[in-house]
PDB file of N, CA and C in Angstrom:
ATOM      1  N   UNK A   1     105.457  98.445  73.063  1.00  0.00           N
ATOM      2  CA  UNK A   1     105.696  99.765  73.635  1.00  0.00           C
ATOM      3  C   UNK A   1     104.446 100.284  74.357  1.00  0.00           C
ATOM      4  N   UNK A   2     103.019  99.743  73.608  1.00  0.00           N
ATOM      5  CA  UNK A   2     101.770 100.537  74.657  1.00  0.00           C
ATOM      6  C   UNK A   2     101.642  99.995  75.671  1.00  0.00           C
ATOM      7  N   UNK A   3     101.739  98.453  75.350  1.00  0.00           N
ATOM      8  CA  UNK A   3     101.784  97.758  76.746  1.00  0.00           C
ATOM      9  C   UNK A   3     102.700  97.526  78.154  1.00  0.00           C
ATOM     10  N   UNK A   4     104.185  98.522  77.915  1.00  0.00           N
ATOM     11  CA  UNK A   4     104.568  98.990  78.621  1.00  0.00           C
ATOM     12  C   UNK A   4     104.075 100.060  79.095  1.00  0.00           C
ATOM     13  N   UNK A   5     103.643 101.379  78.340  1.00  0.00           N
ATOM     14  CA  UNK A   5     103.409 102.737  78.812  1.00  0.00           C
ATOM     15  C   UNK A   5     101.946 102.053  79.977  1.00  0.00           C
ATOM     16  N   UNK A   6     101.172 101.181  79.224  1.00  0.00           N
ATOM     17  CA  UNK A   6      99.887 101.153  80.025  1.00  0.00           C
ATOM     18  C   UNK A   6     100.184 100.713  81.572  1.00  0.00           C
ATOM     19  N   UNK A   7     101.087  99.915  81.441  1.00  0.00           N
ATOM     20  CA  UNK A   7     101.768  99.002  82.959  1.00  0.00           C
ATOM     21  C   UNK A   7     102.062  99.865  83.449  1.00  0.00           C
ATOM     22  N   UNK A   8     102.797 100.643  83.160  1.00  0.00           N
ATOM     23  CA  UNK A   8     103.656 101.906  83.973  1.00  0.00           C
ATOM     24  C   UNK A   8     102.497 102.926  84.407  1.00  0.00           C
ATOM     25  N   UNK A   9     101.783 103.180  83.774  1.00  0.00           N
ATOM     26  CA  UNK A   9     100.432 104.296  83.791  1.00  0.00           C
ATOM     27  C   UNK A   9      99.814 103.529  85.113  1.00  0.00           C
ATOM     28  N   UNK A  10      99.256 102.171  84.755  1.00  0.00           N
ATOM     29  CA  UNK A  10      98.369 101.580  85.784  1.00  0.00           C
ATOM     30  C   UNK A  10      98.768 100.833  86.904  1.00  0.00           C
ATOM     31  N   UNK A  11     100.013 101.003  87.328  1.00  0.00           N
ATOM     32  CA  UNK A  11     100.941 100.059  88.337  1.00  0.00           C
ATOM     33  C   UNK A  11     100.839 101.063  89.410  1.00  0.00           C
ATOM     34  N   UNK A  12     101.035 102.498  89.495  1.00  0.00           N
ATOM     35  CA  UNK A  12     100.664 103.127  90.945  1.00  0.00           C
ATOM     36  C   UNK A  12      99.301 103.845  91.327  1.00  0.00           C
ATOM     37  N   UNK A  13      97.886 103.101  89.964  1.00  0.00           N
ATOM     38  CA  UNK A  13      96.521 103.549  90.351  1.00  0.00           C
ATOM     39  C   UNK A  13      96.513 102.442  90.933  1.00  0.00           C
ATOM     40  N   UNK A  14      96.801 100.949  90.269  1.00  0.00           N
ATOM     41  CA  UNK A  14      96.612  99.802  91.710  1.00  0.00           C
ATOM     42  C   UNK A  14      97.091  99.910  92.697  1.00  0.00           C
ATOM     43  N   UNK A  15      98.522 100.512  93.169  1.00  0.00           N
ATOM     44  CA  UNK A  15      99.287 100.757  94.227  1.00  0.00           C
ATOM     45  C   UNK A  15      98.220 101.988  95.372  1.00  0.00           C
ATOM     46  N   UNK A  16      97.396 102.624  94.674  1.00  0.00           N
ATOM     47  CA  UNK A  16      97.288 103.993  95.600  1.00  0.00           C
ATOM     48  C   UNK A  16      95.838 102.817  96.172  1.00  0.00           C
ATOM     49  N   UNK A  17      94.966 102.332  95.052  1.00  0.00           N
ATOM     50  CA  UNK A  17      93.750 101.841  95.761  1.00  0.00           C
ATOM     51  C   UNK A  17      93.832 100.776  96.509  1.00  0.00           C
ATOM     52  N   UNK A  18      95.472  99.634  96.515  1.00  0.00           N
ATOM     53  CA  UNK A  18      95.798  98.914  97.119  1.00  0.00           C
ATOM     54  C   UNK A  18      95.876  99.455  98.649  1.00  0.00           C
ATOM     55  N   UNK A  19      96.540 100.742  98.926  1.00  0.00           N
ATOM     56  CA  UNK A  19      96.695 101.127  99.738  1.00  0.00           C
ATOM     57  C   UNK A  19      95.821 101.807 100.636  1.00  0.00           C
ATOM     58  N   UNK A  20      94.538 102.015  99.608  1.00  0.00           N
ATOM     59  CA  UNK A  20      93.472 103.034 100.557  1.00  0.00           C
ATOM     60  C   UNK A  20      92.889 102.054 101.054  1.00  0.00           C
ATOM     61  N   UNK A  21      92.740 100.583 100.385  1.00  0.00           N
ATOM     62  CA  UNK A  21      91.940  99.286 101.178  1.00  0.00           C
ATOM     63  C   UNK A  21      92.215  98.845 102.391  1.00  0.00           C
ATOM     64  N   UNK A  22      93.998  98.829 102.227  1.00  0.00           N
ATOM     65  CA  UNK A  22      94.263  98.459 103.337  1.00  0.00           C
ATOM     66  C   UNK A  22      94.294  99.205 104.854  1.00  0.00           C
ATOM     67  N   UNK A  23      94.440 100.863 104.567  1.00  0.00           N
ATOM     68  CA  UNK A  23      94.849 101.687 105.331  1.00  0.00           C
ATOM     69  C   UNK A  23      93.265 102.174 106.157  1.00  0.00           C
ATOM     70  N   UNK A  24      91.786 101.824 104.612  1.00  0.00           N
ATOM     71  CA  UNK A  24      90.821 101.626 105.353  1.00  0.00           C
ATOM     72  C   UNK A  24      90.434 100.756 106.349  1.00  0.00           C
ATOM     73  N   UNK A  25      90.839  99.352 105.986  1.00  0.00           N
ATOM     74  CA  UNK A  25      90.509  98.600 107.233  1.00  0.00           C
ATOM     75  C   UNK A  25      91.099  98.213 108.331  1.00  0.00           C
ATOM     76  N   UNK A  26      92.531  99.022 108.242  1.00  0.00           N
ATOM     77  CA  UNK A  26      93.692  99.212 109.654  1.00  0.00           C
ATOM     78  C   UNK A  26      92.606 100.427 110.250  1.00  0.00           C
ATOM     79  N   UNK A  27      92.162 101.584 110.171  1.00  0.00           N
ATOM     80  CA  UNK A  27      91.786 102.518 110.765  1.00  0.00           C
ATOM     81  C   UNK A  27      90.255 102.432 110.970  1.00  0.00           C
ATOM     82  N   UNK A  28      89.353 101.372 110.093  1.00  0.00           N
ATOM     83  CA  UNK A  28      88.315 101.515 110.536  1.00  0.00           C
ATOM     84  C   UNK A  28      87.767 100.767 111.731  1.00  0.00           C
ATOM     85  N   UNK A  29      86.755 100.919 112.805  1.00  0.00           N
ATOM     86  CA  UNK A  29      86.807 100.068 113.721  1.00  0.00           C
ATOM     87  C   UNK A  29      86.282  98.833 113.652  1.00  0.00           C
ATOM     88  N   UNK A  30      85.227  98.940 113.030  1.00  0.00           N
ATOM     89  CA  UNK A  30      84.000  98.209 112.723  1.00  0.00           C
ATOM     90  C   UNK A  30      84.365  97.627 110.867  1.00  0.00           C
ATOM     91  N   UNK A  31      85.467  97.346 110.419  1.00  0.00           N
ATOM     92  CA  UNK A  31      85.470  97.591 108.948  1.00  0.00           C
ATOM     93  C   UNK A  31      84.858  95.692 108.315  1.00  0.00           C
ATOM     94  N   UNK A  32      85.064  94.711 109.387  1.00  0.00           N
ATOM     95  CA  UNK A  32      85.095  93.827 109.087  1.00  0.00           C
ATOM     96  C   UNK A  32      85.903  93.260 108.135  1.00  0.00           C
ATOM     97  N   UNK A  33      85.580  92.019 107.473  1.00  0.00           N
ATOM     98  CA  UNK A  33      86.408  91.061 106.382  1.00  0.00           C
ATOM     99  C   UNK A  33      86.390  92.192 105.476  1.00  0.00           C
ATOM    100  N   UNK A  34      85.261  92.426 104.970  1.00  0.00           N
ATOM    101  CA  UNK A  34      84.917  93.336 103.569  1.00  0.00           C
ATOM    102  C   UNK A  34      85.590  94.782 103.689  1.00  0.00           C
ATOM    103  N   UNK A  35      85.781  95.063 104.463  1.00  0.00           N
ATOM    104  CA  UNK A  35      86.151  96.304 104.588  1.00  0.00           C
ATOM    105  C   UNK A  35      84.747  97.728 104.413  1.00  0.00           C
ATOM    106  N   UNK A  36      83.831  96.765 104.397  1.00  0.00           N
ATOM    107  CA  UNK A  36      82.400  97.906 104.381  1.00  0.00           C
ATOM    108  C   UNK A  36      81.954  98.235 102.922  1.00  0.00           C
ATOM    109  N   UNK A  37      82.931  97.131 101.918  1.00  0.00           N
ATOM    110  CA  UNK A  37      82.456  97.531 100.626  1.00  0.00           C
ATOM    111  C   UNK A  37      81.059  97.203  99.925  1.00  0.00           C
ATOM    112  N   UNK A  38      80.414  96.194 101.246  1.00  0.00           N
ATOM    113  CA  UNK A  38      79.153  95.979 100.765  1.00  0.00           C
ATOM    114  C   UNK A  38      78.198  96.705 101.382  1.00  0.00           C
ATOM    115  N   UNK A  39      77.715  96.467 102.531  1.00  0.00           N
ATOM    116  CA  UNK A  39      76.356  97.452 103.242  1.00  0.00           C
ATOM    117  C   UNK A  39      77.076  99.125 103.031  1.00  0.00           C
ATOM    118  N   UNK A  40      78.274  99.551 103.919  1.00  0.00           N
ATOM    119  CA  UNK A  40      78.142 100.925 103.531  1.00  0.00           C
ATOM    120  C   UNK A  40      78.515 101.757 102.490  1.00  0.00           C
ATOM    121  N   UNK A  41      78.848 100.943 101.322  1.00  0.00           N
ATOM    122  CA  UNK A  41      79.304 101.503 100.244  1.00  0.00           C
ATOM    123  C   UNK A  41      81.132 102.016 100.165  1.00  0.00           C
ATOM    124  N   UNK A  42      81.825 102.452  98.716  1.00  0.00           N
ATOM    125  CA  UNK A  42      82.896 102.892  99.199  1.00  0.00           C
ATOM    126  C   UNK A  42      83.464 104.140  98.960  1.00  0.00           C
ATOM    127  N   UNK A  43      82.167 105.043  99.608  1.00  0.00           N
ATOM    128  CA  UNK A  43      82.705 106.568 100.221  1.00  0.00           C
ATOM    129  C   UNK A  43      82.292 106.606 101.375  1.00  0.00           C
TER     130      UNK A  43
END
């Protein structure tokens, strides 16, 4: 039963940061492979 509630809890925090990765490196210009998670950090 926890290990359902936890799946369910943590299935749309991967979904939202899945989505900010990708939506970062569709919109950034310069985002490269990494998406900028190394030299400019990720804020």
């Amino acid at each position: 039963m926890a290990g359902r509630i936890a799946r369910w809890g943590l299935a749309p925090v991967l979904g939202a940061v899945w989505w900010w990765a990708v939506l970062r490196l569709a919109l950034t210009p310069h985002a490269g492979a990494l998406g900028g998670c190394g030299g400019r950090g990720w804020g």
